[in-house]
N, C-alpha and C. Protein backbone atom coordinates (compact mmCIF):
# COMPACT_ATOMS: atom_id res chain seq x y z
N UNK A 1 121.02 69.03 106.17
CA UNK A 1 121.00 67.71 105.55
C UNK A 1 119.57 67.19 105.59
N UNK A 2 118.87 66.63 104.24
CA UNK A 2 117.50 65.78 104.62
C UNK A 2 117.74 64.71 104.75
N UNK A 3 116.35 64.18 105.41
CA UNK A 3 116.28 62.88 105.79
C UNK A 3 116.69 61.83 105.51
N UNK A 4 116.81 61.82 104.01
CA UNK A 4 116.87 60.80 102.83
C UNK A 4 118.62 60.98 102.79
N UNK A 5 119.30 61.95 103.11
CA UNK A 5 120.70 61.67 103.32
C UNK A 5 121.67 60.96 104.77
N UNK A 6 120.24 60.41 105.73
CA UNK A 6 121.06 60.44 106.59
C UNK A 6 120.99 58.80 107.10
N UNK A 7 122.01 57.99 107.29
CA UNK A 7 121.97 56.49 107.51
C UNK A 7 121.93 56.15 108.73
N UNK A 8 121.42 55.16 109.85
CA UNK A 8 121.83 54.44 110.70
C UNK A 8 121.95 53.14 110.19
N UNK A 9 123.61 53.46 110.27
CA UNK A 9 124.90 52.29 109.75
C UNK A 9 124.05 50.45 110.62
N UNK A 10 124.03 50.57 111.89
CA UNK A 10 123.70 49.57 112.61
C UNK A 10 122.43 49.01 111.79
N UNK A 11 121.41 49.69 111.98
CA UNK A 11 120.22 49.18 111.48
C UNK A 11 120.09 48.83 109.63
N UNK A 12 120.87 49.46 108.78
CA UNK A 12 120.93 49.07 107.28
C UNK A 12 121.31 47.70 107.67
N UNK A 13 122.23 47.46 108.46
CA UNK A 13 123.57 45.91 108.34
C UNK A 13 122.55 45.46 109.09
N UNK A 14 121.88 45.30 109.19
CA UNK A 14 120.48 44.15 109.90
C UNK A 14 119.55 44.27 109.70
N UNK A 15 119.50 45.29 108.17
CA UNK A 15 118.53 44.90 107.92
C UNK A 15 118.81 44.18 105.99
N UNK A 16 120.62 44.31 105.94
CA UNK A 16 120.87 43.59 104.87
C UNK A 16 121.50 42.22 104.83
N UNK A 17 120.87 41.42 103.46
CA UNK A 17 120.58 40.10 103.65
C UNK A 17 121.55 39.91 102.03
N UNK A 18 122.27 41.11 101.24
CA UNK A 18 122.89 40.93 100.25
C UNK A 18 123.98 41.34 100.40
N UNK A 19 124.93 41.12 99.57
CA UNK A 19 126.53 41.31 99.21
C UNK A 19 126.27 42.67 98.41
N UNK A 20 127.34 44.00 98.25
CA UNK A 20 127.00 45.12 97.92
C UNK A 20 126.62 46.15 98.28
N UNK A 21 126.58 47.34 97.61
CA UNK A 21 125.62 48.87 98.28
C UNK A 21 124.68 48.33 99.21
N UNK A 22 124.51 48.88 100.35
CA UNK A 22 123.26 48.43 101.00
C UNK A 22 122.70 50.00 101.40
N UNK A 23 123.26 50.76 101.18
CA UNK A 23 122.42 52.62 100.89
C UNK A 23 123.81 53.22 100.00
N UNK A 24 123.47 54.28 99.48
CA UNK A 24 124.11 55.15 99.01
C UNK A 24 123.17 56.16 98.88
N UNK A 25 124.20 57.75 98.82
CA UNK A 25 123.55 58.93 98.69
C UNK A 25 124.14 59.66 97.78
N UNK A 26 123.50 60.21 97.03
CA UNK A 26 123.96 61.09 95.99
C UNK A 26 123.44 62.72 95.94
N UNK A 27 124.46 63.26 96.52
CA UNK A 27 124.10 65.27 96.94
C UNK A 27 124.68 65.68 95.21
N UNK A 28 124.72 66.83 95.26
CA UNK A 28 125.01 67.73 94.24
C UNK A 28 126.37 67.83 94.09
N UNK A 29 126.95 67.18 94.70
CA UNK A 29 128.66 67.60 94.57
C UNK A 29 129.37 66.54 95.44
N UNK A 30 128.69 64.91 96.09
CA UNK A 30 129.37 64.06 95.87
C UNK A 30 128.08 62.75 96.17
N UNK A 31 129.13 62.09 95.91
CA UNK A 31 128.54 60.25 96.10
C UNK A 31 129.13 59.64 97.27
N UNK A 32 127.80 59.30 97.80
CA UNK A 32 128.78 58.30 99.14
C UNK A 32 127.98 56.55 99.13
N UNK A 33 128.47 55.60 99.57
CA UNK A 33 128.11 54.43 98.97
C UNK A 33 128.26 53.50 100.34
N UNK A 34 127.53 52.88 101.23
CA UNK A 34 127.71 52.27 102.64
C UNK A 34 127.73 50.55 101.70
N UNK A 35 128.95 50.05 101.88
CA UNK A 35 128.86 48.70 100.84
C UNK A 35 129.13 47.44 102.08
N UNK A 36 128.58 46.20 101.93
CA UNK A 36 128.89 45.17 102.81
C UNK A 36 129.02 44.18 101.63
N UNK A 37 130.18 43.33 102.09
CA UNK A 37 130.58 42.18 101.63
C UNK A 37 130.76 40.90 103.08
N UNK A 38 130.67 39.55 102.42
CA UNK A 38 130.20 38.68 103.31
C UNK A 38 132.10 37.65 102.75
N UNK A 39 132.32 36.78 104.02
CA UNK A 39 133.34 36.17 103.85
C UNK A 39 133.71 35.63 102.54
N UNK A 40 134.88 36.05 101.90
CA UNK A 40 135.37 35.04 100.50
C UNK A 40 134.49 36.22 99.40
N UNK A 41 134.08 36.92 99.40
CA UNK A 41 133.30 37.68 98.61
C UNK A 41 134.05 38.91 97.75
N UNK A 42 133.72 39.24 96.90
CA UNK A 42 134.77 40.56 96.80
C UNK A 42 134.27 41.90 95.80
N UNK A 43 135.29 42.49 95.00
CA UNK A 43 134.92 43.83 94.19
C UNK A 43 136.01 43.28 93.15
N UNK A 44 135.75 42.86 92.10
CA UNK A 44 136.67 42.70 91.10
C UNK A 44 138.10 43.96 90.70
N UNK A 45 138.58 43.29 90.32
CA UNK A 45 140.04 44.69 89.95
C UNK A 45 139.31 45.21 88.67
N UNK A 46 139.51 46.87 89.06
CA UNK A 46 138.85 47.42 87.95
C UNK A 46 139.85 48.59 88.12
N UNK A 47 139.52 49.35 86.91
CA UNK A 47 140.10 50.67 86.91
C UNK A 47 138.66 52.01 87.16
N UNK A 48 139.23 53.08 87.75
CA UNK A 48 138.25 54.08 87.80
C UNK A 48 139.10 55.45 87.38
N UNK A 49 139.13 55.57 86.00
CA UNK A 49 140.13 56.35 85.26
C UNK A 49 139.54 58.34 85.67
N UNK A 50 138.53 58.54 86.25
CA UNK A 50 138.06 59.73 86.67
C UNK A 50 138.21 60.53 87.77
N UNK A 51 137.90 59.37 88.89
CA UNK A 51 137.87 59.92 90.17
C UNK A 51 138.63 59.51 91.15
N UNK A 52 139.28 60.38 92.41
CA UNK A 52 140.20 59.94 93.40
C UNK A 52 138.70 59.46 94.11
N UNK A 53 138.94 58.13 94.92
CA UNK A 53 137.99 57.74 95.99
C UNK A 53 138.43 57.49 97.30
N UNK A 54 137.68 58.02 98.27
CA UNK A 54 138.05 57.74 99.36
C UNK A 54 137.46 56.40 100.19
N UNK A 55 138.05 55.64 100.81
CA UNK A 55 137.63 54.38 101.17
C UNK A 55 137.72 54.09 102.74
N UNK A 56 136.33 54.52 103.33
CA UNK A 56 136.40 54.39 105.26
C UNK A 56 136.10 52.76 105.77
N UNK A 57 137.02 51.89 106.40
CA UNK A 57 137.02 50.27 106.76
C UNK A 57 136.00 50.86 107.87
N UNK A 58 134.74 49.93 107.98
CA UNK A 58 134.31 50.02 109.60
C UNK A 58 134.21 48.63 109.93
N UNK A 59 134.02 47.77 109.57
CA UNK A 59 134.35 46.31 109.90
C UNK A 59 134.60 45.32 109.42
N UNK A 60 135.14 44.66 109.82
CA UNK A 60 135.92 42.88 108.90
C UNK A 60 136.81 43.19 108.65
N UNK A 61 137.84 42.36 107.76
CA UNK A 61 139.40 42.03 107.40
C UNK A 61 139.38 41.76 105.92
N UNK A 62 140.36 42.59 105.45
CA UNK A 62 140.28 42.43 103.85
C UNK A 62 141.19 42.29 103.05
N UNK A 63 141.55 42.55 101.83
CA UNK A 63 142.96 42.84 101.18
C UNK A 63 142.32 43.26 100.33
N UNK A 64 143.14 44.59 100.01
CA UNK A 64 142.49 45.45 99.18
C UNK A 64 144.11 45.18 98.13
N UNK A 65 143.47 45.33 96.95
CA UNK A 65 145.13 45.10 95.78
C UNK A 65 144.91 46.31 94.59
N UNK A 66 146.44 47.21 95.09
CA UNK A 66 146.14 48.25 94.38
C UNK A 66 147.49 48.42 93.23
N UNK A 67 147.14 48.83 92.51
CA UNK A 67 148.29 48.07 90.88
C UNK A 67 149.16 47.18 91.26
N UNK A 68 148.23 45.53 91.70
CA UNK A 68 149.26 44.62 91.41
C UNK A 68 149.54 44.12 93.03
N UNK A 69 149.85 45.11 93.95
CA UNK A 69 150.28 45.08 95.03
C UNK A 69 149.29 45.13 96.32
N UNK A 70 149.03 43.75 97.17
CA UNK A 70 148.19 43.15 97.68
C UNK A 70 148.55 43.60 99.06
N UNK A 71 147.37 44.30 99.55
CA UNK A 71 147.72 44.93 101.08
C UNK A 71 146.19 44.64 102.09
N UNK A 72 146.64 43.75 103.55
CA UNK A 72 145.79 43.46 104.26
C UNK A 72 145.06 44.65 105.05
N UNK A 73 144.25 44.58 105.53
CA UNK A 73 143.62 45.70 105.81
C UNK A 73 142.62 45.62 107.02
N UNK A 74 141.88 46.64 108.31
CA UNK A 74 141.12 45.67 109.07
C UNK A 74 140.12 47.30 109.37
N UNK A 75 139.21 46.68 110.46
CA UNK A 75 138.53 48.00 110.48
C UNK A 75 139.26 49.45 111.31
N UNK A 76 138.80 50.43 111.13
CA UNK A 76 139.61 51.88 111.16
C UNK A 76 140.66 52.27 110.38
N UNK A 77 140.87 51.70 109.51
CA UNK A 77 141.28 52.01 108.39
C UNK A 77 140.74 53.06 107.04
N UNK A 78 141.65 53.58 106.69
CA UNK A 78 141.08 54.70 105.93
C UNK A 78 141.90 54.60 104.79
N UNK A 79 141.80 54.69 103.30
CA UNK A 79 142.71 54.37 101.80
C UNK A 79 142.33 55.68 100.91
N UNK A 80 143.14 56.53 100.46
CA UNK A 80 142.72 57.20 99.33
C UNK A 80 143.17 56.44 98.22
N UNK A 81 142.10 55.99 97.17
CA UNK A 81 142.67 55.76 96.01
C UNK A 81 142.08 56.59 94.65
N UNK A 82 143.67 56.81 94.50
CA UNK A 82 144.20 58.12 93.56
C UNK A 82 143.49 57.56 92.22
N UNK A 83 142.56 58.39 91.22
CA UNK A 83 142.12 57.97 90.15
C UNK A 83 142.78 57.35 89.40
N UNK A 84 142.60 56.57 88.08
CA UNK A 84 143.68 55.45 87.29
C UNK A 84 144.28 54.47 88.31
N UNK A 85 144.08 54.11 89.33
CA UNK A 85 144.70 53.27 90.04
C UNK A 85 143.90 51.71 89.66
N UNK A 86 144.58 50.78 89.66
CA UNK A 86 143.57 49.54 89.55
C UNK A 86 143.33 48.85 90.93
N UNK A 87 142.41 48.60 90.99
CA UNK A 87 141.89 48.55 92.43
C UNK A 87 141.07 47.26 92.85
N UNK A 88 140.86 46.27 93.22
CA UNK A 88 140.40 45.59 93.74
C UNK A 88 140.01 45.17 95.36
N UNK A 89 138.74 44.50 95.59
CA UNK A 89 138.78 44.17 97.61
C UNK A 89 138.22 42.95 97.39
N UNK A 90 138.38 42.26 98.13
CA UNK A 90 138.32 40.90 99.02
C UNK A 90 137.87 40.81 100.59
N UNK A 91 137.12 40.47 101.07
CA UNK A 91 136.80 40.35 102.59
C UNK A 91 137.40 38.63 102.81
N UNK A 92 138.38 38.67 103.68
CA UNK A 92 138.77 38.10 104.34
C UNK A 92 137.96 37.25 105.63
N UNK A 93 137.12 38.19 106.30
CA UNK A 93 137.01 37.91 107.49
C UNK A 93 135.77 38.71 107.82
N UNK A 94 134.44 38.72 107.28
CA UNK A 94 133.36 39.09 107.27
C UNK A 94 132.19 39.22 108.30
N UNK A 95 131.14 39.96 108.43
CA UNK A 95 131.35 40.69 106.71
C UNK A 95 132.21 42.35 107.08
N UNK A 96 132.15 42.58 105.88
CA UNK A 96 133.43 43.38 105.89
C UNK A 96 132.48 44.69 105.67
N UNK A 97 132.33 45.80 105.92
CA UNK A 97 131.67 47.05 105.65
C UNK A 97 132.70 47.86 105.59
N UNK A 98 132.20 48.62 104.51
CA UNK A 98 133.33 49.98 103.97
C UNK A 98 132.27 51.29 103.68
N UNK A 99 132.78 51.99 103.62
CA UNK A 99 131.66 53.17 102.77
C UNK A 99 133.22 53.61 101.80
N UNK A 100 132.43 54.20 100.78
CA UNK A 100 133.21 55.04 99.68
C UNK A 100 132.37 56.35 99.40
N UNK A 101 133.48 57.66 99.24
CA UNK A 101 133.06 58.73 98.69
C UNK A 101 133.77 59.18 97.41
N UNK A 102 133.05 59.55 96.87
CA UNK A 102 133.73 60.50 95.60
C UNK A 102 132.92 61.63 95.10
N UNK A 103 133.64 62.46 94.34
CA UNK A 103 133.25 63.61 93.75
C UNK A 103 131.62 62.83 93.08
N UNK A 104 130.79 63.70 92.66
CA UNK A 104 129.54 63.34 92.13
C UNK A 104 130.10 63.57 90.06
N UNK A 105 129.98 62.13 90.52
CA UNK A 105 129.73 62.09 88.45
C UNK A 105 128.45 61.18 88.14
N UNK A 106 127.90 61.88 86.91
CA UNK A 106 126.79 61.04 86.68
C UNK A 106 127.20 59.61 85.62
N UNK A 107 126.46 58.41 86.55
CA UNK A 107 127.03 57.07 85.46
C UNK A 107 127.80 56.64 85.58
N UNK A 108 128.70 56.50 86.57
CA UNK A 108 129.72 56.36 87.33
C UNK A 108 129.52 54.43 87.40
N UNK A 109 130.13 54.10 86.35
CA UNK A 109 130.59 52.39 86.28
C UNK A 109 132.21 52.24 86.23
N UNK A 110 132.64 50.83 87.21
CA UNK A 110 133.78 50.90 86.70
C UNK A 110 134.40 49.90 85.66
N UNK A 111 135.74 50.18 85.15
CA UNK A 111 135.98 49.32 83.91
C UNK A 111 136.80 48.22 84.83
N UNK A 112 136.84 47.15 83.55
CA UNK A 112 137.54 46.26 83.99
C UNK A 112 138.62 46.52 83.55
N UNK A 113 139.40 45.70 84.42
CA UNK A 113 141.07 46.10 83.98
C UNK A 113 141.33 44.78 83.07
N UNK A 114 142.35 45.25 82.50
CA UNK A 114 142.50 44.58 80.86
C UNK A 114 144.39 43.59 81.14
């Protein structure tokens, strides 16, 4: 692994002052994304019609709402969500840090759900 792939989680979260990605890495065959959200803050419901994502809680309280159906959530928590799923998060109880992985696609935006 190089340098440039490797995070200390503690030191990014103090040294971030925004809502969002605060590192991500992109290898040849996947995407990983270290994201912080701050109380009342969130990830709009979107669809991601390509890829299954995996979703690791490491701290705060959330509700994550997946087609429709609103589920609380806290840290050590772990979610696969299955591609086409509509997906939304909320931090509850901040700030909330997650990382996400997925397969590597290039351009990788998600849609809004309709």
């Amino acid at each position: 692994m190089t340098p440039e792939l490797i995070v200390d989680v503690a030191e990014a979260l103090r040294e971030a002052s925004y809502d969002g990605p605060i590192w991500s890495a992109n290898c040849e065959q996947m995407n990983v994304n270290l994201m912080r959200l701050s109380s009342g803050q969130g990830v709009a419901e979107h669809v991601n019609a390509d890829l299954d994502v995996l979703l690791v809680v490491l701290e705060g309280v959330g509700t994550i709402t997946l087609d429709g159906e609103e589920r609380s959530f806290e840290a050590g928590q772990v979610f696969v969500l299955p591609r086409g799923t509509r997906r939304g998060i909320q931090c509850r109880n901040g700030p909330l840090v997650y990382i996400t992985c997925h397969r590597q696609k290039g351009g990788l935006m998600p849609t809004v759900a309709r």
